[in-house]
Every structure is written in structure tokens, then in C-alpha cells.
N, C-alpha and C. Protein backbone atom coordinates (compact mmCIF):
# COMPACT_ATOMS: atom_id res chain seq x y z
N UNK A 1 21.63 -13.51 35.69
CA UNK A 1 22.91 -13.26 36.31
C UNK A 1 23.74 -12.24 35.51
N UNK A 2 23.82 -12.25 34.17
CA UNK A 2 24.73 -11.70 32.89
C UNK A 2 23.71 -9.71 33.62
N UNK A 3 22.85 -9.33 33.85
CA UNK A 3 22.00 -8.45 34.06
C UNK A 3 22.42 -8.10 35.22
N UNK A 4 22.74 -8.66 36.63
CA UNK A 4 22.70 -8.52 37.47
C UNK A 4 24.79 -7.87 37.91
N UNK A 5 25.10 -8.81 37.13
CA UNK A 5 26.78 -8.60 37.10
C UNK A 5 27.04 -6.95 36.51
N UNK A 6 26.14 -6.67 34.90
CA UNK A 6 26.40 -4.87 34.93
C UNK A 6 25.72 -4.55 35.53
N UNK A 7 24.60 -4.65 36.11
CA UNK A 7 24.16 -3.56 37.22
C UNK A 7 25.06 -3.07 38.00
N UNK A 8 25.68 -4.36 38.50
CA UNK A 8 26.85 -3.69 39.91
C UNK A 8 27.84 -3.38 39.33
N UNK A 9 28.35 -3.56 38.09
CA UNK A 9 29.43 -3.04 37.33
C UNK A 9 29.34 -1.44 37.00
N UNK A 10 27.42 -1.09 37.16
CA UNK A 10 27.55 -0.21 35.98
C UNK A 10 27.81 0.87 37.68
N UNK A 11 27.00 0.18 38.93
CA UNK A 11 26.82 0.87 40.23
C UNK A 11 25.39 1.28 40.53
N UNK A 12 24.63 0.21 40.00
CA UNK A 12 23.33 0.46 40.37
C UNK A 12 22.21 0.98 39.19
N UNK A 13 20.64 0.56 39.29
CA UNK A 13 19.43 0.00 38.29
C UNK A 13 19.74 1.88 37.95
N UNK A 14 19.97 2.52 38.42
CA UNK A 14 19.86 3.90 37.96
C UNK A 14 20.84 4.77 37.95
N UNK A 15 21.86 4.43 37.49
CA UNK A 15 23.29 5.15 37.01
C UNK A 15 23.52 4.56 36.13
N UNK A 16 24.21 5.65 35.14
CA UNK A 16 25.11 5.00 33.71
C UNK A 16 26.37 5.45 33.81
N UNK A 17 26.79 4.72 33.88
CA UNK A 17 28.31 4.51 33.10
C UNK A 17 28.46 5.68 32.45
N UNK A 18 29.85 6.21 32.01
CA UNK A 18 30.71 7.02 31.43
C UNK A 18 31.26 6.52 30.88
N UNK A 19 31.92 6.92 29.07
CA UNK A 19 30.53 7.93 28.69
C UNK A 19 29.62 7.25 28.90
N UNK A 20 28.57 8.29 27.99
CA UNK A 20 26.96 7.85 28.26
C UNK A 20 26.40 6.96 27.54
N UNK A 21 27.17 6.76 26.15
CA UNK A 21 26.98 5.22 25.16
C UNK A 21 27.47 4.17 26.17
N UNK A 22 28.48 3.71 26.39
CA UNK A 22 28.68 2.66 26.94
C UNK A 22 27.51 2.44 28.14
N UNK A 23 27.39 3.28 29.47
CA UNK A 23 25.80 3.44 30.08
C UNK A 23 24.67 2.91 29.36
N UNK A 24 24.44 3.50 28.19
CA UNK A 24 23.37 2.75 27.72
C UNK A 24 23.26 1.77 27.22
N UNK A 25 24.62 1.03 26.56
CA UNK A 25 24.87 -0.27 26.30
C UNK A 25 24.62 -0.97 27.08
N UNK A 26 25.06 -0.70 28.58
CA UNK A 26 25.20 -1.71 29.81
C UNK A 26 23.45 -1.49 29.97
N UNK A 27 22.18 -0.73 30.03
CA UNK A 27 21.46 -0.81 30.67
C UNK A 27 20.03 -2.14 28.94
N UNK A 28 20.72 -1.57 27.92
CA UNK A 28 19.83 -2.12 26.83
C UNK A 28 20.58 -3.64 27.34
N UNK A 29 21.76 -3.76 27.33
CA UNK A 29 22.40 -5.50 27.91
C UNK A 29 21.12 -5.86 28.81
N UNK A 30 20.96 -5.22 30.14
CA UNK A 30 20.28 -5.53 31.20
C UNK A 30 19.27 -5.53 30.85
N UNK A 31 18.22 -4.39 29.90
CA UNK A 31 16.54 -4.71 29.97
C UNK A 31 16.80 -6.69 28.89
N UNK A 32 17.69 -6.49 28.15
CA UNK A 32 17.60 -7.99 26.97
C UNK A 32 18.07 -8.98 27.53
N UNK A 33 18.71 -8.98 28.95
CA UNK A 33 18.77 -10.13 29.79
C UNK A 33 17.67 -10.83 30.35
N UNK A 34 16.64 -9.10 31.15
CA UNK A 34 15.78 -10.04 31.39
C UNK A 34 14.56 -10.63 30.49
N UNK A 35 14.46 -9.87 29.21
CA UNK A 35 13.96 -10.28 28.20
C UNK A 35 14.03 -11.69 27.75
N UNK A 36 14.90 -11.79 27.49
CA UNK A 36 15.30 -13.01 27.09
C UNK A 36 15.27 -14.41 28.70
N UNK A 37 15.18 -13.79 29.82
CA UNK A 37 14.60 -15.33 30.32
C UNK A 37 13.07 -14.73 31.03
N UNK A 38 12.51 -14.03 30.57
CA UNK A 38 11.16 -14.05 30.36
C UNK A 38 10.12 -15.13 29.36
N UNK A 39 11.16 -14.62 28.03
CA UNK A 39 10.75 -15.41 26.83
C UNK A 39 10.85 -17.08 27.01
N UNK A 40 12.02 -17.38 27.59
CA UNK A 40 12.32 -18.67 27.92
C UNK A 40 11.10 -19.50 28.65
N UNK A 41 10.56 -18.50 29.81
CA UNK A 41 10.18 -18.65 30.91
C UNK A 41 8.44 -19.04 30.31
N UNK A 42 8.22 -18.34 29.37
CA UNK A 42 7.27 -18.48 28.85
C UNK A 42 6.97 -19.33 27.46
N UNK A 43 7.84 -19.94 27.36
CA UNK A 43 8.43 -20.92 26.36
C UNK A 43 7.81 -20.68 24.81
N UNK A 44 8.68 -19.18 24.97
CA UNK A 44 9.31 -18.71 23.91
C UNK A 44 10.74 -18.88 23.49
N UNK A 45 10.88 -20.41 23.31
CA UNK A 45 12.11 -21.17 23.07
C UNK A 45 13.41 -20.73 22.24
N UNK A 46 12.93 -20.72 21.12
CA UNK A 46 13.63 -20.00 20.14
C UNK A 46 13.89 -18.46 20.05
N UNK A 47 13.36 -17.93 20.28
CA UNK A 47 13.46 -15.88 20.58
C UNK A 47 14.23 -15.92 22.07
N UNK A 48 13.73 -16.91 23.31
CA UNK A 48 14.46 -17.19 24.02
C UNK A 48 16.37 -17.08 24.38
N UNK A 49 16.66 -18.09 23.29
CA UNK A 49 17.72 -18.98 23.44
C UNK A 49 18.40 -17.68 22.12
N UNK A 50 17.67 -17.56 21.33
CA UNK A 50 18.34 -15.86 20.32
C UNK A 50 19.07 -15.32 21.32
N UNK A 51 17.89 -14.40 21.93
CA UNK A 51 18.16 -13.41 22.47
C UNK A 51 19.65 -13.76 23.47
N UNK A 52 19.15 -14.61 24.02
CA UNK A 52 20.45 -15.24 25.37
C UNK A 52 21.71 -15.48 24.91
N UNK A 53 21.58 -16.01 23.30
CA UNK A 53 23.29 -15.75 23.08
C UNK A 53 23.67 -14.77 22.70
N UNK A 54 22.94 -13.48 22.23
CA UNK A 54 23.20 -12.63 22.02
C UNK A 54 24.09 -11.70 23.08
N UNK A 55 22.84 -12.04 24.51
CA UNK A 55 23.40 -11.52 25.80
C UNK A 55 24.76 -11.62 26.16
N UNK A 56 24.64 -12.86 25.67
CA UNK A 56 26.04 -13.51 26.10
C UNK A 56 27.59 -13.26 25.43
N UNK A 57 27.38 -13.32 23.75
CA UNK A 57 28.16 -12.69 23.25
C UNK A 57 28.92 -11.17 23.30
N UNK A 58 27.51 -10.42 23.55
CA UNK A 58 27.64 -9.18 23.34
C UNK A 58 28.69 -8.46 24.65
N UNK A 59 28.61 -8.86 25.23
CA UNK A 59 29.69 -8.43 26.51
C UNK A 59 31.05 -8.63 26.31
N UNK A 60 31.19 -10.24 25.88
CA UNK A 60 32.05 -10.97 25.69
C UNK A 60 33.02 -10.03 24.34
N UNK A 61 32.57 -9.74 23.61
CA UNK A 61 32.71 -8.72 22.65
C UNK A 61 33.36 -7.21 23.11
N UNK A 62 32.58 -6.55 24.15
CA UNK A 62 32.52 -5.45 24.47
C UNK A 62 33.78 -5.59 25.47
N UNK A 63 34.05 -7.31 26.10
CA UNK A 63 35.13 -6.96 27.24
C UNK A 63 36.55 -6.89 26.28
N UNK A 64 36.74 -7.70 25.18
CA UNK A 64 37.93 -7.80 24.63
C UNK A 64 38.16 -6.24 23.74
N UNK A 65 37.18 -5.41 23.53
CA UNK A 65 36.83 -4.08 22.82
C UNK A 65 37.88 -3.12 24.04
N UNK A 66 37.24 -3.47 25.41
CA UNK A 66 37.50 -2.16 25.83
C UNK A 66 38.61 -2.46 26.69
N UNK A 67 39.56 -4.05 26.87
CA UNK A 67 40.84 -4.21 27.04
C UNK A 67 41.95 -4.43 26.34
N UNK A 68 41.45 -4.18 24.92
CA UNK A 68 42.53 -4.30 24.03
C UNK A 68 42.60 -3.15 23.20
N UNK A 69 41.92 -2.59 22.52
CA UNK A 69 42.36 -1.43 21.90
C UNK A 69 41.59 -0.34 22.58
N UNK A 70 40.74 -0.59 22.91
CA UNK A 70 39.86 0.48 23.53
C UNK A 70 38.71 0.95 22.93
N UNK A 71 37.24 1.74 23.56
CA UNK A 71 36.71 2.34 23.02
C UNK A 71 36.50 3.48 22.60
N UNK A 72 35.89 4.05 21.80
CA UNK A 72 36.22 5.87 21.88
C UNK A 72 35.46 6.18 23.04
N UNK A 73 36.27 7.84 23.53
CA UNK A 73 36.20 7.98 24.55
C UNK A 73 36.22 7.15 25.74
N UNK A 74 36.53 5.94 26.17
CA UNK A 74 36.80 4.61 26.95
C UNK A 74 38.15 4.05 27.00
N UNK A 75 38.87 4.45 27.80
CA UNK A 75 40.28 3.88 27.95
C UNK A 75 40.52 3.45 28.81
N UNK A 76 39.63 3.58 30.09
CA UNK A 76 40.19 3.24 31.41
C UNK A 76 40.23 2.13 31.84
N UNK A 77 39.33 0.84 30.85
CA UNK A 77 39.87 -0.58 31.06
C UNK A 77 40.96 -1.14 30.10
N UNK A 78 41.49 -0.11 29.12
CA UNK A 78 42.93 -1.21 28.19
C UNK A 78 43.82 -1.59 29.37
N UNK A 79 44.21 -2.66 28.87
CA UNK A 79 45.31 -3.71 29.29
C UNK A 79 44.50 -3.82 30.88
N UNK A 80 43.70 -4.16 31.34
CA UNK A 80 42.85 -4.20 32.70
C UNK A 80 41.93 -5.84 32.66
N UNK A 81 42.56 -6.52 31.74
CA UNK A 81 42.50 -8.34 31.97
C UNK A 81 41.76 -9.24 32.73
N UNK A 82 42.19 -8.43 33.87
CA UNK A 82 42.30 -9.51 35.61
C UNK A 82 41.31 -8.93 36.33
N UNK A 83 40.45 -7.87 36.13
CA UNK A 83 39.92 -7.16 36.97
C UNK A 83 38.81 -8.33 37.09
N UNK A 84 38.61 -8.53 38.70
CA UNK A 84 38.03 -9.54 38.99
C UNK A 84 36.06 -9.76 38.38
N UNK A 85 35.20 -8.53 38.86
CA UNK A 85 34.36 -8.55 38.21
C UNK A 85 33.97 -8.80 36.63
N UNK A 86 35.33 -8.42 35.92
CA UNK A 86 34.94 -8.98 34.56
C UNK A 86 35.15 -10.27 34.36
N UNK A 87 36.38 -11.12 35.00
CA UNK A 87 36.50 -12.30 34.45
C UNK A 87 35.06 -13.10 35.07
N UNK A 88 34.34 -12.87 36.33
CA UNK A 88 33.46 -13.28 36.43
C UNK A 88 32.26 -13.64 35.61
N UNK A 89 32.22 -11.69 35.50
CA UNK A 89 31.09 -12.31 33.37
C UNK A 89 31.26 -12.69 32.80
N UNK A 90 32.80 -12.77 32.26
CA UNK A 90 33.10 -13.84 31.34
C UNK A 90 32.69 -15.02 31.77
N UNK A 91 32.59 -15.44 32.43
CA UNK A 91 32.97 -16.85 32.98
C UNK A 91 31.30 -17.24 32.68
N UNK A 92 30.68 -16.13 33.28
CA UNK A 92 28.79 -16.74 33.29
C UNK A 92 28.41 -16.30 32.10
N UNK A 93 28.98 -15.48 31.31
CA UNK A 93 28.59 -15.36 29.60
C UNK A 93 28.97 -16.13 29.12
N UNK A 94 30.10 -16.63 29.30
CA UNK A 94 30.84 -17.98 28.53
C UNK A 94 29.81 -19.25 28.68
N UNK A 95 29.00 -19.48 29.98
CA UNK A 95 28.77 -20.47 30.09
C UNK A 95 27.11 -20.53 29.64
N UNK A 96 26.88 -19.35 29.36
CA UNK A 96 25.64 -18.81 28.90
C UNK A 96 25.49 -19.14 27.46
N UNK A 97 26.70 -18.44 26.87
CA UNK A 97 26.68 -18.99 25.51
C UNK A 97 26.97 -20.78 25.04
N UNK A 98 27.97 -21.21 25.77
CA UNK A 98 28.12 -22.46 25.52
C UNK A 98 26.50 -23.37 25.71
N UNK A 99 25.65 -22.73 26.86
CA UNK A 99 24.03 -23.65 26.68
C UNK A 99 23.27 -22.74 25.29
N UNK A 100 23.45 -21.61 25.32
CA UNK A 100 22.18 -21.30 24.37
C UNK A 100 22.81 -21.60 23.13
N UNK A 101 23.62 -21.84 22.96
CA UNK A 101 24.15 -22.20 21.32
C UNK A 101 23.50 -23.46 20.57
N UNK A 102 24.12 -24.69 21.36
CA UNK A 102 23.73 -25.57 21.24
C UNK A 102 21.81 -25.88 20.94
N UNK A 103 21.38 -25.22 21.93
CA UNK A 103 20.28 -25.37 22.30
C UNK A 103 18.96 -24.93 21.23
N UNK A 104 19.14 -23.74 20.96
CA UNK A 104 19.40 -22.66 19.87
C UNK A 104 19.49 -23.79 18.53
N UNK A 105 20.37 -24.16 18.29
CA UNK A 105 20.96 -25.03 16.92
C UNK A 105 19.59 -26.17 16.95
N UNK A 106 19.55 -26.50 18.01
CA UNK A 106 18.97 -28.23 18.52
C UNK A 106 17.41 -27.66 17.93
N UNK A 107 16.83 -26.44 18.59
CA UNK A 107 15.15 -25.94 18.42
C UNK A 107 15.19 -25.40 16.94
N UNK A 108 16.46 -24.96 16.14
CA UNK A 108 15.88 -25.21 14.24
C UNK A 108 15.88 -25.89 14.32
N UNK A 109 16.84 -26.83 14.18
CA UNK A 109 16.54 -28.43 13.85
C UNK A 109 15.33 -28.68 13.61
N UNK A 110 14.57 -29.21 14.68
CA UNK A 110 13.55 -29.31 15.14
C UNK A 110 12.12 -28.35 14.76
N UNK A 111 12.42 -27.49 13.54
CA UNK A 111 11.24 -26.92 13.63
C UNK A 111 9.55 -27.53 12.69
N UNK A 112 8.80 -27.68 13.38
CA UNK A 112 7.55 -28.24 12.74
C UNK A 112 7.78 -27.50 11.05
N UNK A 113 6.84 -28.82 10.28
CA UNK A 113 6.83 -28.44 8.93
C UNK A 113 5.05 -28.03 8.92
């Protein structure tokens, strides 16, 4: 879902974003989304549940970056809060991170001696 939300953010599997760093941020986000529930999928648990909070963070990061002070060259979301598509990712990154954290913590625990 976290993959599918910048796609349509970014406007599709084959356009980047402006500038062209942030573009490629949004598309390396998307190939490590689906990376990461590949790995899952194939119960690659731990590289899994890594990777996924990473996913998850890393946006979460990038949204408070580019509505509060801004990025270089990137201004056109400061003070832009409410814009409905982002609080959405937040909302499924948030809830992304709140499972892989835990989960994540639970599989060291747990690791064979």
C-alpha cells in the first residue's frame, strides 16, 4: 500500500517527481516496498519486518522534511499539513510501523542459538 500511495503521488510507475532526487527517492521507496513484502512473503522474517519499518519511517520522515522547513530545491509542500493524500500515508505508514516494530523486536528476541 506505502508503494502504491507514491506511485499516485509521484503520477504514475514511470514519472519522477521534481526535482529529480526527490523522484528517485519516491521510486527506491517503491522498488523497497515491494521488497520488503516479498521477503515477508517468503519468510524472510527478519530482513522482512527491517526493511518494512524502514518503509515506513522513511516517508514519515520525508513528510515532516518537506512541510516544515523544506527540501532543497522542494518548497512546494511547506506549511501543506492537510493535503489529503499525505495524511493518508501517514496514516498506513504509521500503522505499518506500529506492526513491524514490535514484530521486528519480538523475531531478535527470538533468535536461535
Amino acid at each position: 500500500m506505502v508503494a502504491g500511495i507514491h506511485v499516485l503521488d509521484q503520477g504514475g510507475i514511470t514519472t519522477t517527481r521534481d526535482p529529480y532526487y526527490i523522484g528517485i527517492v519516491y521510486h527506491v521507496l517503491e522498488i523497497a516496498a515491494v521488497v520488503a513484502a516479498v521477503l515477508l512473503l517468503a519468510g524472510r522474517v527478519r530482513a522482512g519486518w527491517l526493511l518494512a519499518a524502514g518503509v515506513a519511517a522513511g516517508p514519515v520522515l520525508g513528510y515532516v522534511l518537506s512541510r516544515g522547513p523544506g527540501l532543497p530545491d522542494y518548497r512546494d509542500d511547506v506549511g501543506n499539513w492537510t493535503e489529503p493524500l499525505g495524511l493518508v500515508s501517514l496514516a498506513v505508514e504509521g500503522a505499518l510501523l506500529l506492526l513491524a516494530v514490535p514484530l521486528l523486536a519480538r523475531n531478535l528476541r527470538c533468535r536461535p542459538r
